[in-house]
PDB file of N, CA and C in Angstrom:
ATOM      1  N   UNK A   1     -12.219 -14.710  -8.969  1.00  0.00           N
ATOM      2  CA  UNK A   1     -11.223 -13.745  -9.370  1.00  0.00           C
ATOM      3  C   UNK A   1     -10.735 -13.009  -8.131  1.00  0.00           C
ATOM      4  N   UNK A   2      -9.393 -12.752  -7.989  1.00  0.00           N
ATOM      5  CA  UNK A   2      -8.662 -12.567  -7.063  1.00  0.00           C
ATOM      6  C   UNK A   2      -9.229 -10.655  -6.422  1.00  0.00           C
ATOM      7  N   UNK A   3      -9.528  -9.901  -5.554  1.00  0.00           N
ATOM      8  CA  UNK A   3      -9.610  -8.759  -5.940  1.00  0.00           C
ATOM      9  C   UNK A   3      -8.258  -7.423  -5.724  1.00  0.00           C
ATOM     10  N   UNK A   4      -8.746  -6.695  -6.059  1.00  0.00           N
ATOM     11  CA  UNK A   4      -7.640  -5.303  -6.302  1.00  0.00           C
ATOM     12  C   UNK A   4      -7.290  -5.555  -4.992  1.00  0.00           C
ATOM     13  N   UNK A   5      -7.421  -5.669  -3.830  1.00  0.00           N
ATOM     14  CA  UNK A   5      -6.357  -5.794  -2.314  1.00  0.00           C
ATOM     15  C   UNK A   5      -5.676  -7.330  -2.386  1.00  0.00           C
ATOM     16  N   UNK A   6      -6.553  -8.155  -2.987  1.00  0.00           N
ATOM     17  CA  UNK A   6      -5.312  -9.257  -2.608  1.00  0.00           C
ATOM     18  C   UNK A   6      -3.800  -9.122  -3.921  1.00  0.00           C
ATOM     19  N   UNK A   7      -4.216  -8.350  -5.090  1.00  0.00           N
ATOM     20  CA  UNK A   7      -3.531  -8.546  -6.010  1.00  0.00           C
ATOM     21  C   UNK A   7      -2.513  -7.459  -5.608  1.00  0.00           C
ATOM     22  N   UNK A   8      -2.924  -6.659  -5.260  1.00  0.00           N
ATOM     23  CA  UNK A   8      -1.864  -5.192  -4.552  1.00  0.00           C
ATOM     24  C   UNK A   8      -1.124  -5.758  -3.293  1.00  0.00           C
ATOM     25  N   UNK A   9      -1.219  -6.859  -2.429  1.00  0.00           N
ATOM     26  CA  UNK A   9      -0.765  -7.079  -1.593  1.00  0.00           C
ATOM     27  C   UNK A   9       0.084  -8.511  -2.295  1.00  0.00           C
ATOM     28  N   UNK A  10      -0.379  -8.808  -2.984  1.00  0.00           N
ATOM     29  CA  UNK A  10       0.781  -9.701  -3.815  1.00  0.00           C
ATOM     30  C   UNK A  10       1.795  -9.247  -4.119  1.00  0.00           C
ATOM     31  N   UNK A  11       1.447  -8.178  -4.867  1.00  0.00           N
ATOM     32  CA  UNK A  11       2.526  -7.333  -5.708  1.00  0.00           C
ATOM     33  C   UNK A  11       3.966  -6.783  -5.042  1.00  0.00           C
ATOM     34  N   UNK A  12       3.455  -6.386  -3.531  1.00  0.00           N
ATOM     35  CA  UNK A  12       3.849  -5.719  -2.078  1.00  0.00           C
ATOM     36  C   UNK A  12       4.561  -6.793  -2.102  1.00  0.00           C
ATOM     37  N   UNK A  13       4.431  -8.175  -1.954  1.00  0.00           N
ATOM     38  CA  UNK A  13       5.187  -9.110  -1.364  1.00  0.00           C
ATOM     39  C   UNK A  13       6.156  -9.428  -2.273  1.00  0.00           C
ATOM     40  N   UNK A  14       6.045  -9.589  -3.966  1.00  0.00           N
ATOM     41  CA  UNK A  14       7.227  -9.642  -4.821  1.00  0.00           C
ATOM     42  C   UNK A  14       8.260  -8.352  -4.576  1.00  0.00           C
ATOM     43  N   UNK A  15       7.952  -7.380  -4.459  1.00  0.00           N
ATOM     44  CA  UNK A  15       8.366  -6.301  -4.431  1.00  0.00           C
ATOM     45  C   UNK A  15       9.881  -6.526  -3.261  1.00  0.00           C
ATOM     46  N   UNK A  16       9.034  -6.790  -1.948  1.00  0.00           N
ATOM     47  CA  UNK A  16      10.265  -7.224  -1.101  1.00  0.00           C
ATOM     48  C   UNK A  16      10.761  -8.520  -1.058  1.00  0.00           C
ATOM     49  N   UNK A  17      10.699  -9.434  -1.995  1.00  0.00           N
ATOM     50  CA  UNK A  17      11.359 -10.582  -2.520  1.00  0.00           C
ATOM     51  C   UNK A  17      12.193  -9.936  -3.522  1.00  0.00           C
ATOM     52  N   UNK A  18      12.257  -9.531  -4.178  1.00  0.00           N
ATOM     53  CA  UNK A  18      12.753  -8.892  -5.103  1.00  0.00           C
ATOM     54  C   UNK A  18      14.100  -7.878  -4.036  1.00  0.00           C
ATOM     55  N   UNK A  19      13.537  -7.039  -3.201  1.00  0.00           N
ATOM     56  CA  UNK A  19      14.674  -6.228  -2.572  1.00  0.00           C
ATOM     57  C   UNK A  19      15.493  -6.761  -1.697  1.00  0.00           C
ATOM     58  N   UNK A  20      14.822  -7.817  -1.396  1.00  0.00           N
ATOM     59  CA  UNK A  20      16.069  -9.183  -0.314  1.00  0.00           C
ATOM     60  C   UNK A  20      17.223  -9.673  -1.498  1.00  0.00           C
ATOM     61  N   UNK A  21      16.742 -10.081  -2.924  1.00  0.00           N
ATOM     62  CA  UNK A  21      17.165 -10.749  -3.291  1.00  0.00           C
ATOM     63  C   UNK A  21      17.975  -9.755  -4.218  1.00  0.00           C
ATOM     64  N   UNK A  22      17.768  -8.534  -4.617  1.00  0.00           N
ATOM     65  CA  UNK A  22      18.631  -7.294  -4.762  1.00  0.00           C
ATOM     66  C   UNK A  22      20.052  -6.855  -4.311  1.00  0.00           C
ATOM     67  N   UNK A  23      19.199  -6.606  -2.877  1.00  0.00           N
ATOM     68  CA  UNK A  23      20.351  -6.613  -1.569  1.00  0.00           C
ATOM     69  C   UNK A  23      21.621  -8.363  -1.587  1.00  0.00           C
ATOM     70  N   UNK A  24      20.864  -9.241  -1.400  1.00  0.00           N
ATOM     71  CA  UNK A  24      21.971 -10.180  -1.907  1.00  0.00           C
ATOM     72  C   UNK A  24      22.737 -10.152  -3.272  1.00  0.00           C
ATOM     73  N   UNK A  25      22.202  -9.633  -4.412  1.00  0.00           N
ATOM     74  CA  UNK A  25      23.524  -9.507  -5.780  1.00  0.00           C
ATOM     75  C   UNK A  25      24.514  -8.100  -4.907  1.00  0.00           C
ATOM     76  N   UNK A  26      23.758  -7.205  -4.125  1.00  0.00           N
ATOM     77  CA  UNK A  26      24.596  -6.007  -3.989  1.00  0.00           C
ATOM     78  C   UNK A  26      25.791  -6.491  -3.249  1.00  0.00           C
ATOM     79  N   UNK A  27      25.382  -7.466  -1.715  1.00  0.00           N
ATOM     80  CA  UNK A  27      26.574  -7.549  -1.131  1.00  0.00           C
ATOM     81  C   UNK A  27      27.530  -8.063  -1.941  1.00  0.00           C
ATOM     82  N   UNK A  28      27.075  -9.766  -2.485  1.00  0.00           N
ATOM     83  CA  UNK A  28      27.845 -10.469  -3.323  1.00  0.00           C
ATOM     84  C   UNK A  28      28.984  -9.630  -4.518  1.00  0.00           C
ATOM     85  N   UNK A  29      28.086  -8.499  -4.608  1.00  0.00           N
ATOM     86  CA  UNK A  29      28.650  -8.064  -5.737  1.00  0.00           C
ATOM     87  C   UNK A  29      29.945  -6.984  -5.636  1.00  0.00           C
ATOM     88  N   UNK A  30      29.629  -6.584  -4.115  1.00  0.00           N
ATOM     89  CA  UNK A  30      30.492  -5.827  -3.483  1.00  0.00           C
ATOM     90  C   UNK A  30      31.670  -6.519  -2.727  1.00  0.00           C
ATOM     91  N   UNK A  31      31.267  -7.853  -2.545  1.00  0.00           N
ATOM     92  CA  UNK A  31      32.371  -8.996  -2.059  1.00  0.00           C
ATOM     93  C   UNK A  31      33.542  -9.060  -3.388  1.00  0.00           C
ATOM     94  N   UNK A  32      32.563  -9.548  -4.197  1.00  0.00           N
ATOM     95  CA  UNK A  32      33.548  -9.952  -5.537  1.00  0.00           C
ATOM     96  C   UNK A  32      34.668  -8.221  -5.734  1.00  0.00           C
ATOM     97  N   UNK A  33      34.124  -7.473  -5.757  1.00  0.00           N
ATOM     98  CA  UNK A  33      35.045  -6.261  -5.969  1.00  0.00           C
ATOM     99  C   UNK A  33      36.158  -6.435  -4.824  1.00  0.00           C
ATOM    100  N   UNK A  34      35.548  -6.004  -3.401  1.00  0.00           N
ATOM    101  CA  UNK A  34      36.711  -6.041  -2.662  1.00  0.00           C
ATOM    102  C   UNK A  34      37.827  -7.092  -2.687  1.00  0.00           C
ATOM    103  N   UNK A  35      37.402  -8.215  -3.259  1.00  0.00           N
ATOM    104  CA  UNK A  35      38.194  -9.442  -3.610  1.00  0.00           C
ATOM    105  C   UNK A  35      39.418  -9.123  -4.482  1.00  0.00           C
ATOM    106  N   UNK A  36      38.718  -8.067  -5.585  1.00  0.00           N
ATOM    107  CA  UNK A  36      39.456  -7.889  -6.993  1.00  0.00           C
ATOM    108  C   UNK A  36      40.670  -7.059  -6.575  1.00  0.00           C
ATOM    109  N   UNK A  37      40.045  -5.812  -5.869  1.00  0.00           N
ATOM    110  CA  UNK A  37      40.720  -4.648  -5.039  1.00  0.00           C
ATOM    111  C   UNK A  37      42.220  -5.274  -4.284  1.00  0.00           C
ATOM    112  N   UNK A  38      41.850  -6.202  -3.212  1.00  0.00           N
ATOM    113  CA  UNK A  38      43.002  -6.802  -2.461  1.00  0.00           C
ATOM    114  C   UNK A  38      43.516  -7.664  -3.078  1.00  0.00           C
ATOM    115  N   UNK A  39      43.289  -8.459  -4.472  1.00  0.00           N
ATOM    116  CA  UNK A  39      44.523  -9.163  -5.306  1.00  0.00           C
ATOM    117  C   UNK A  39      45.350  -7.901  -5.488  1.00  0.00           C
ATOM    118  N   UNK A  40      44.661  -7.136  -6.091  1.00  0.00           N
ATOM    119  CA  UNK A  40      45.396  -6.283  -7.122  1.00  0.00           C
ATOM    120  C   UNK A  40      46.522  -5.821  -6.353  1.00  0.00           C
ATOM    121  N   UNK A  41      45.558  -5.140  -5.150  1.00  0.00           N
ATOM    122  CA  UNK A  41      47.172  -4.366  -4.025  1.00  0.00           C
ATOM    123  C   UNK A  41      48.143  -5.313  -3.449  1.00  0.00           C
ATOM    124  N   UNK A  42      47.707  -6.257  -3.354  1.00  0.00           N
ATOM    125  CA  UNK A  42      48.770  -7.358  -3.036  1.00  0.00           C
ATOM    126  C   UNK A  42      49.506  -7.708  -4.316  1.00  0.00           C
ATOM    127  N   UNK A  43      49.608  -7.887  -5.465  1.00  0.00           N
ATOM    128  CA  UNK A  43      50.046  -7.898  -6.653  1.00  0.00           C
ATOM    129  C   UNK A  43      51.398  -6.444  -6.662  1.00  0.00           C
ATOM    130  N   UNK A  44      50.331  -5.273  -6.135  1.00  0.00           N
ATOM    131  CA  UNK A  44      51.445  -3.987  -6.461  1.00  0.00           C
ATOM    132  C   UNK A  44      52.273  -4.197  -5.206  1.00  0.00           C
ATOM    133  N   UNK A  45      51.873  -4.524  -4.127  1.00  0.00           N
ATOM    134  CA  UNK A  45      52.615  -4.069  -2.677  1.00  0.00           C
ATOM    135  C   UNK A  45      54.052  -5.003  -3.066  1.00  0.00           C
ATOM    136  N   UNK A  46      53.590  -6.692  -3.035  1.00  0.00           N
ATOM    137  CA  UNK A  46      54.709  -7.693  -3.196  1.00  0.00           C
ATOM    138  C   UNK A  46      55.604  -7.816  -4.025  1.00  0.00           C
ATOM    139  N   UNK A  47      54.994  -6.970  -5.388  1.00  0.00           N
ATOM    140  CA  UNK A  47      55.284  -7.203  -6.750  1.00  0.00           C
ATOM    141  C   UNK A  47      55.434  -8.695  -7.687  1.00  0.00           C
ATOM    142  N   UNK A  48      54.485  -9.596  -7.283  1.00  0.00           N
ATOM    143  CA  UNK A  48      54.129 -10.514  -7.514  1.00  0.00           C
ATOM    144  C   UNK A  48      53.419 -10.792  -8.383  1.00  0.00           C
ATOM    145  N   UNK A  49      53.352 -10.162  -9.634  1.00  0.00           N
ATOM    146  CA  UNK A  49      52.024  -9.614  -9.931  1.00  0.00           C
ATOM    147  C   UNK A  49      51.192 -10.684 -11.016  1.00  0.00           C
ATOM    148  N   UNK A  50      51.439 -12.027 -10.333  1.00  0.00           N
ATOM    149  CA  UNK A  50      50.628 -12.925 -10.618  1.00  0.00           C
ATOM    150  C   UNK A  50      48.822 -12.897  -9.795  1.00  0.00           C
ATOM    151  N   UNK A  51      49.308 -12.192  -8.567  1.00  0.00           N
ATOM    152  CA  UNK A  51      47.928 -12.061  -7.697  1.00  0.00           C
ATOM    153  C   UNK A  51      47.162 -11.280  -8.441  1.00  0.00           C
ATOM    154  N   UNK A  52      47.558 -10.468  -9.543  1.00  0.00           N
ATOM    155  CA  UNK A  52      46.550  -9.640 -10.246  1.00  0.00           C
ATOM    156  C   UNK A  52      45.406 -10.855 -11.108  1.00  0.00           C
ATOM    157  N   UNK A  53      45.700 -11.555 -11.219  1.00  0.00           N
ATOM    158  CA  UNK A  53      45.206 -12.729 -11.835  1.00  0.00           C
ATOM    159  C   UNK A  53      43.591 -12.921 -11.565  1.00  0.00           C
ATOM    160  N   UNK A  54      43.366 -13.202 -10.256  1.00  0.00           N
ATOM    161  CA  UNK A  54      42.356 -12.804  -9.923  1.00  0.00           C
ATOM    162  C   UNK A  54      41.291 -11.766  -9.702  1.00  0.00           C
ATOM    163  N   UNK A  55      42.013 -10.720  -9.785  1.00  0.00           N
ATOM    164  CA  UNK A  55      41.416  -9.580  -9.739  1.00  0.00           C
ATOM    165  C   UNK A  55      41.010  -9.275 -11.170  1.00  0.00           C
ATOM    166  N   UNK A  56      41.691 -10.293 -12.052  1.00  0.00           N
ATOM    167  CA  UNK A  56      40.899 -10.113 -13.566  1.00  0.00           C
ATOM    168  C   UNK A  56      39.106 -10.909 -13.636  1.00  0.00           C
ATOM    169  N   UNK A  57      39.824 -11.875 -12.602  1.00  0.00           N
ATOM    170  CA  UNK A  57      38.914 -12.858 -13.114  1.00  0.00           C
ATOM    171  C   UNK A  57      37.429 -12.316 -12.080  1.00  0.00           C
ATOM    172  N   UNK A  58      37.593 -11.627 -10.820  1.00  0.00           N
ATOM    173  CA  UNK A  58      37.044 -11.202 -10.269  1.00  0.00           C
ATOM    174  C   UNK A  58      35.712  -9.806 -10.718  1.00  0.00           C
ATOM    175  N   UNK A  59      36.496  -8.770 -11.993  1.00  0.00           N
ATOM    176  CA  UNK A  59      35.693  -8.022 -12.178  1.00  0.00           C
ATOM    177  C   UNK A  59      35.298  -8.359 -13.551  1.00  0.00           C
ATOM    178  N   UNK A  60      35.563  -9.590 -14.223  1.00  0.00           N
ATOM    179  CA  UNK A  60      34.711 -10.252 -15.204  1.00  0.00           C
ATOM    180  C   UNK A  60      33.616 -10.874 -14.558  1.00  0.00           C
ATOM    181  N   UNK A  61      33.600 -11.409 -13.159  1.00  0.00           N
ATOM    182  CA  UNK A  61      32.368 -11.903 -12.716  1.00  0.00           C
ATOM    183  C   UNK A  61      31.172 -11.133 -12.010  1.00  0.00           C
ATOM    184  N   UNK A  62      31.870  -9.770 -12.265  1.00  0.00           N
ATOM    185  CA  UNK A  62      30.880  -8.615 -12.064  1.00  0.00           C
ATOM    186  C   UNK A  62      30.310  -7.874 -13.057  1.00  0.00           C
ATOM    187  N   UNK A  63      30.178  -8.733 -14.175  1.00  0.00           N
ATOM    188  CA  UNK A  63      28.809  -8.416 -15.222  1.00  0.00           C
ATOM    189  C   UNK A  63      27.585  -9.032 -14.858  1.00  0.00           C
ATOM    190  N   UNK A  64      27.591 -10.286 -14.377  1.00  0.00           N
ATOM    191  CA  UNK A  64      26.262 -11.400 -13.986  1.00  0.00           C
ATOM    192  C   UNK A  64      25.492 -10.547 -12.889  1.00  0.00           C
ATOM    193  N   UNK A  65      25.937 -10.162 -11.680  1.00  0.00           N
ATOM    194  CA  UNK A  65      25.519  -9.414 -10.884  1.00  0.00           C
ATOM    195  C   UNK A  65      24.718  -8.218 -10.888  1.00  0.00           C
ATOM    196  N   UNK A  66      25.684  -7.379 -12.006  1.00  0.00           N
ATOM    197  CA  UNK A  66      25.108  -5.781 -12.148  1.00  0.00           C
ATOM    198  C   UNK A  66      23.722  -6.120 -12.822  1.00  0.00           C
ATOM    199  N   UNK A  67      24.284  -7.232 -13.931  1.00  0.00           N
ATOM    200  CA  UNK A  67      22.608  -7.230 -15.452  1.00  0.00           C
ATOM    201  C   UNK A  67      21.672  -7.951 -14.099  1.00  0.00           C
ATOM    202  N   UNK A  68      21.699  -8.871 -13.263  1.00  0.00           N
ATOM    203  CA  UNK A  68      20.680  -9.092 -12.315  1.00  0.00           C
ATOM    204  C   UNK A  68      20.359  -7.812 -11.409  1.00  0.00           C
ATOM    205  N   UNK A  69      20.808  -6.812 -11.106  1.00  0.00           N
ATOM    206  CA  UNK A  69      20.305  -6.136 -10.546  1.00  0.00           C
ATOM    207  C   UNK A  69      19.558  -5.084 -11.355  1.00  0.00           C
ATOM    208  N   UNK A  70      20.244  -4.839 -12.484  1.00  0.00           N
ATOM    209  CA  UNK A  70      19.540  -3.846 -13.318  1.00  0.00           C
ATOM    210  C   UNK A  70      18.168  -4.598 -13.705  1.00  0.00           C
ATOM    211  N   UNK A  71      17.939  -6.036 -13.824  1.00  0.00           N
ATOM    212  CA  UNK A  71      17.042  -6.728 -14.546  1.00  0.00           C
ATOM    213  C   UNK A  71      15.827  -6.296 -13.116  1.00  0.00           C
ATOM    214  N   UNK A  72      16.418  -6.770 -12.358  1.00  0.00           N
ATOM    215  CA  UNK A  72      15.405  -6.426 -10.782  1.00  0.00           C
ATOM    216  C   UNK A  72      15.046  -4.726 -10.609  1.00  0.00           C
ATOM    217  N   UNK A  73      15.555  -3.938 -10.751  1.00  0.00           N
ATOM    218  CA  UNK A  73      15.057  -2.912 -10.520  1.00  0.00           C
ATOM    219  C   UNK A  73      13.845  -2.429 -11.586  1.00  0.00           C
ATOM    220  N   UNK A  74      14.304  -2.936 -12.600  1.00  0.00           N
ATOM    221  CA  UNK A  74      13.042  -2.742 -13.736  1.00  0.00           C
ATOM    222  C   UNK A  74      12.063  -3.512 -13.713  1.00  0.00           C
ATOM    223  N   UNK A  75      12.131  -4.538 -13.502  1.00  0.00           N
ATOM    224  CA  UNK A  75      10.602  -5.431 -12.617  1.00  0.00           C
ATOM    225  C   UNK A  75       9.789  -4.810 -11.595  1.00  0.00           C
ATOM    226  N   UNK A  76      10.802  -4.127 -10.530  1.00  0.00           N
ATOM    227  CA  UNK A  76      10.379  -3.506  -9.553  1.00  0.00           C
ATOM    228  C   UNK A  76       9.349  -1.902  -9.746  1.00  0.00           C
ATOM    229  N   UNK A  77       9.974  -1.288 -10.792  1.00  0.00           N
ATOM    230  CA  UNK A  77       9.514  -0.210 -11.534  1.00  0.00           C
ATOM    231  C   UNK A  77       8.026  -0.744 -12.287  1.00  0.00           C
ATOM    232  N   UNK A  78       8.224  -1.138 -12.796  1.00  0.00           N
ATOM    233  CA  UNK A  78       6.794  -1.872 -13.636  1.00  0.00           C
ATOM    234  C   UNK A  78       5.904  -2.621 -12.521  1.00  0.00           C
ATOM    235  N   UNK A  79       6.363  -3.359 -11.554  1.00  0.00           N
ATOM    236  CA  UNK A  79       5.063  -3.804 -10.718  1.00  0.00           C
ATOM    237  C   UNK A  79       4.836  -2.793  -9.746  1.00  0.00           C
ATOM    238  N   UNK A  80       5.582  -1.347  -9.215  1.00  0.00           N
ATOM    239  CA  UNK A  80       5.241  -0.647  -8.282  1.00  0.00           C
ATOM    240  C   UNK A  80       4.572   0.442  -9.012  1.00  0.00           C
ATOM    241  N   UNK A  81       4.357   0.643 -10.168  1.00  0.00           N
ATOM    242  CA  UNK A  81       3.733   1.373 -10.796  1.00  0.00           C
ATOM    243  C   UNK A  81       2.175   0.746 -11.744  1.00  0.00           C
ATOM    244  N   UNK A  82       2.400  -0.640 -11.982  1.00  0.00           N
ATOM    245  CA  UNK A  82       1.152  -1.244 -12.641  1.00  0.00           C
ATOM    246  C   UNK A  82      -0.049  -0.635 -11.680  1.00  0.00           C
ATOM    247  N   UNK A  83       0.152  -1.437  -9.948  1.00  0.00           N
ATOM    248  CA  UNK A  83      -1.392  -1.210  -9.947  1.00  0.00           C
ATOM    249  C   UNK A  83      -2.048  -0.385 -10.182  1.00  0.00           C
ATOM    250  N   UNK A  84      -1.428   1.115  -9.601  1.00  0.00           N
ATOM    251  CA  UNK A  84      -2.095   2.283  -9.894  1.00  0.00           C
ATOM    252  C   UNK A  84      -2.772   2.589 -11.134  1.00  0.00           C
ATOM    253  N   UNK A  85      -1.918   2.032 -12.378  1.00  0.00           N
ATOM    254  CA  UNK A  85      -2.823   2.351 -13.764  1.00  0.00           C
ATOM    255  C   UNK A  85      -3.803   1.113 -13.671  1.00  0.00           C
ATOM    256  N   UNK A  86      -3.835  -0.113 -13.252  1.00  0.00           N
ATOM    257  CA  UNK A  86      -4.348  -0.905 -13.642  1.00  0.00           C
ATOM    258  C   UNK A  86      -5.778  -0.810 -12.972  1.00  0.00           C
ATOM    259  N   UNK A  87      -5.817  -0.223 -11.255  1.00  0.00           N
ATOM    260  CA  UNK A  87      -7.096   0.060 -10.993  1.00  0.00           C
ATOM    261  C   UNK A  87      -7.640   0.987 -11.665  1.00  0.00           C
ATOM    262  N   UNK A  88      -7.651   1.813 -12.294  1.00  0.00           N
ATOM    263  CA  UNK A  88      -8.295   2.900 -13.150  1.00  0.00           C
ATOM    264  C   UNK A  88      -8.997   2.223 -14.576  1.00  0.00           C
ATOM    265  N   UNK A  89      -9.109   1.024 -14.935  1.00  0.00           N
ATOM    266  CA  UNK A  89      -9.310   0.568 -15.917  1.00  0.00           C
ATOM    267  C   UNK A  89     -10.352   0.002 -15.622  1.00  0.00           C
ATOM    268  N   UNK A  90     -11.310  -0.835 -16.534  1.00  0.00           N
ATOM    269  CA  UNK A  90     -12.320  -1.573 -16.377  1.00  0.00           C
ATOM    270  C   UNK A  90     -11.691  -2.924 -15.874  1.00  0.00           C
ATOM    271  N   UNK A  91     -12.649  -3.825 -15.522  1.00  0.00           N
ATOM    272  CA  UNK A  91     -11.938  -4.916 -14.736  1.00  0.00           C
ATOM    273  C   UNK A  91     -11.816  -5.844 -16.145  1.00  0.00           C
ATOM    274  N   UNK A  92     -12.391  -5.676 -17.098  1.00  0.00           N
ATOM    275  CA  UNK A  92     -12.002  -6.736 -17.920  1.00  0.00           C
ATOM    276  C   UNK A  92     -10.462  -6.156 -18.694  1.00  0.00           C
ATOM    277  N   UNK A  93     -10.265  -4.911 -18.767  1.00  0.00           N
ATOM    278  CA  UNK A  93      -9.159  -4.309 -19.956  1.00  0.00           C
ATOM    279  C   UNK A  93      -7.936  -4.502 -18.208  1.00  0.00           C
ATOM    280  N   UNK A  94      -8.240  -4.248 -17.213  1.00  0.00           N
ATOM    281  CA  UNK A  94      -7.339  -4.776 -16.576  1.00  0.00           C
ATOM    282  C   UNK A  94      -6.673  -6.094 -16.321  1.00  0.00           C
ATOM    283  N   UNK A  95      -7.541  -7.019 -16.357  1.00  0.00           N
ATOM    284  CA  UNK A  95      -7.227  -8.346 -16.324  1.00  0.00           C
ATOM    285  C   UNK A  95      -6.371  -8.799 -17.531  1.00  0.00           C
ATOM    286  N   UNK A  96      -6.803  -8.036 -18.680  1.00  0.00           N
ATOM    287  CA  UNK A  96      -5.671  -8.289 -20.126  1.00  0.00           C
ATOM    288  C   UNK A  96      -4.392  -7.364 -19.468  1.00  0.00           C
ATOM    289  N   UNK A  97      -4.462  -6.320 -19.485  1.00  0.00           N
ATOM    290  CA  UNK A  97      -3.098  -5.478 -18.879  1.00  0.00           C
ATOM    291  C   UNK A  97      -1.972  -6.147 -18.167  1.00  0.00           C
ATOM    292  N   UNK A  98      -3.277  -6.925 -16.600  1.00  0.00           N
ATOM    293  CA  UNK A  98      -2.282  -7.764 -15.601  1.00  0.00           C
ATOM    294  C   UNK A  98      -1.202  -8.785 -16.679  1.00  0.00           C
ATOM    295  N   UNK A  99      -2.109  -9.595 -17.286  1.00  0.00           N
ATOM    296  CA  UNK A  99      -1.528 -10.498 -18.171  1.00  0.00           C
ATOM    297  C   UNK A  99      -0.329 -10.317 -19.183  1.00  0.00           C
ATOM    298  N   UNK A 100       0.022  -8.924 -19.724  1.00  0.00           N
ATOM    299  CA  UNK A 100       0.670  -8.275 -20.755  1.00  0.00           C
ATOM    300  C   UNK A 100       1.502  -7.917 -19.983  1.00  0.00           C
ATOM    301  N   UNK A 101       1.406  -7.491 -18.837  1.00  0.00           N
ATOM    302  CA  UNK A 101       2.804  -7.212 -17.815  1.00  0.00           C
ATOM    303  C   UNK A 101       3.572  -8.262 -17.151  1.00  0.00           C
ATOM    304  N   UNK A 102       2.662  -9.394 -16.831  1.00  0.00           N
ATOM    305  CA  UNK A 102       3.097 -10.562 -16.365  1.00  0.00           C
ATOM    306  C   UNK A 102       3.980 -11.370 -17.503  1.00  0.00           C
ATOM    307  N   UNK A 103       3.511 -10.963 -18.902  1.00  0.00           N
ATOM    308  CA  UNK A 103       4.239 -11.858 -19.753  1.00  0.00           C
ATOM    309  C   UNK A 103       5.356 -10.995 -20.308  1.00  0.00           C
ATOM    310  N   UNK A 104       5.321 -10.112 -20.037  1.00  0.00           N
ATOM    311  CA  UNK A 104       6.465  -8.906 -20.273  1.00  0.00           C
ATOM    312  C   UNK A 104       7.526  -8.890 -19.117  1.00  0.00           C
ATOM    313  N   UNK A 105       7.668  -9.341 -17.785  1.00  0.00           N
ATOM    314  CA  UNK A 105       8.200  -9.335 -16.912  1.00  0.00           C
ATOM    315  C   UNK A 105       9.207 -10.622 -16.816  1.00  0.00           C
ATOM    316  N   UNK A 106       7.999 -11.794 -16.996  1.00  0.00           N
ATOM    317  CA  UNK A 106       8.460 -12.916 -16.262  1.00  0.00           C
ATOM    318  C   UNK A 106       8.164 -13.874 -17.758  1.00  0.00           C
ATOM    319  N   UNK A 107       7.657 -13.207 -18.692  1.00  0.00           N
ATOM    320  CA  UNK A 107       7.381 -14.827 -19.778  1.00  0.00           C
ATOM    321  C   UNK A 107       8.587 -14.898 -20.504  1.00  0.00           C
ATOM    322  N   UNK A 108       8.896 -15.817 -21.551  1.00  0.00           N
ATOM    323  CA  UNK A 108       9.468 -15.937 -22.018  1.00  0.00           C
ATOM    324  C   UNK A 108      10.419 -14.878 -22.985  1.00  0.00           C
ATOM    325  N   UNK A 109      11.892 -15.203 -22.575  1.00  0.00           N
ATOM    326  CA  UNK A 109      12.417 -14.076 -23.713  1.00  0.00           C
ATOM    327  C   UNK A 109      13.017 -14.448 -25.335  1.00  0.00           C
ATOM    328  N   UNK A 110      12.636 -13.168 -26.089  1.00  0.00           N
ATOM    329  CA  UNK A 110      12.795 -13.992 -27.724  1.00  0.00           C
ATOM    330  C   UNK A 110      13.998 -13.172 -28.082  1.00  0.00           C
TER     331      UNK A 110
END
């Protein structure tokens, strides 16, 4: 069985997998806007305003992004806060806990 430092230093390491991969929906997500932004003003400046076109299609593709980041920050909340309750427990009611968070995080959704 794995102990409380290697499992806390696991946790440490999802944690900044998780904030790399955060930071990538943020830029992406901040790309797709500025994208939307400069159809649009090019649409008003030229009066062309077919270029708005994209800028539709641009901040419809900024729902996928936000629900991945909101989904990541709440993973992040629940594993930067587990260990602390989880060392306070007996090692057997912890080992069920680990498991109930792990399948609450990452198992299957109904």
């Amino acid at each position: 069985m794995a102990s409380t430092d290697e499992i806390l230093s696991r946790i440490d390491d999802v944690l900044t997998q998780n904030r790399r991969i955060e930071w990538t929906y943020i830029v992406l997500t901040v790309a797709l806007f500025g994208t939307g932004i400069s159809c649009f003003v090019v649409a008003l400046v030229s009066g062309q305003f077919a270029w708005s076109a994209p800028s539709l299609i641009t901040t419809g593709l900024l729902h996928w992004p936000l629900k991945e980041i909101k989904e990541i920050r709440q993973k992040n909340i629940a594993l930067a806060t587990a260990p602390m309750l989880i060392t306070q427990l007996p090692k057997a009611k912890a080992a069920e806990e680990i498991q109930k968070l792990l399948q609450s995080l990452y198992g299957e959704k109904r």
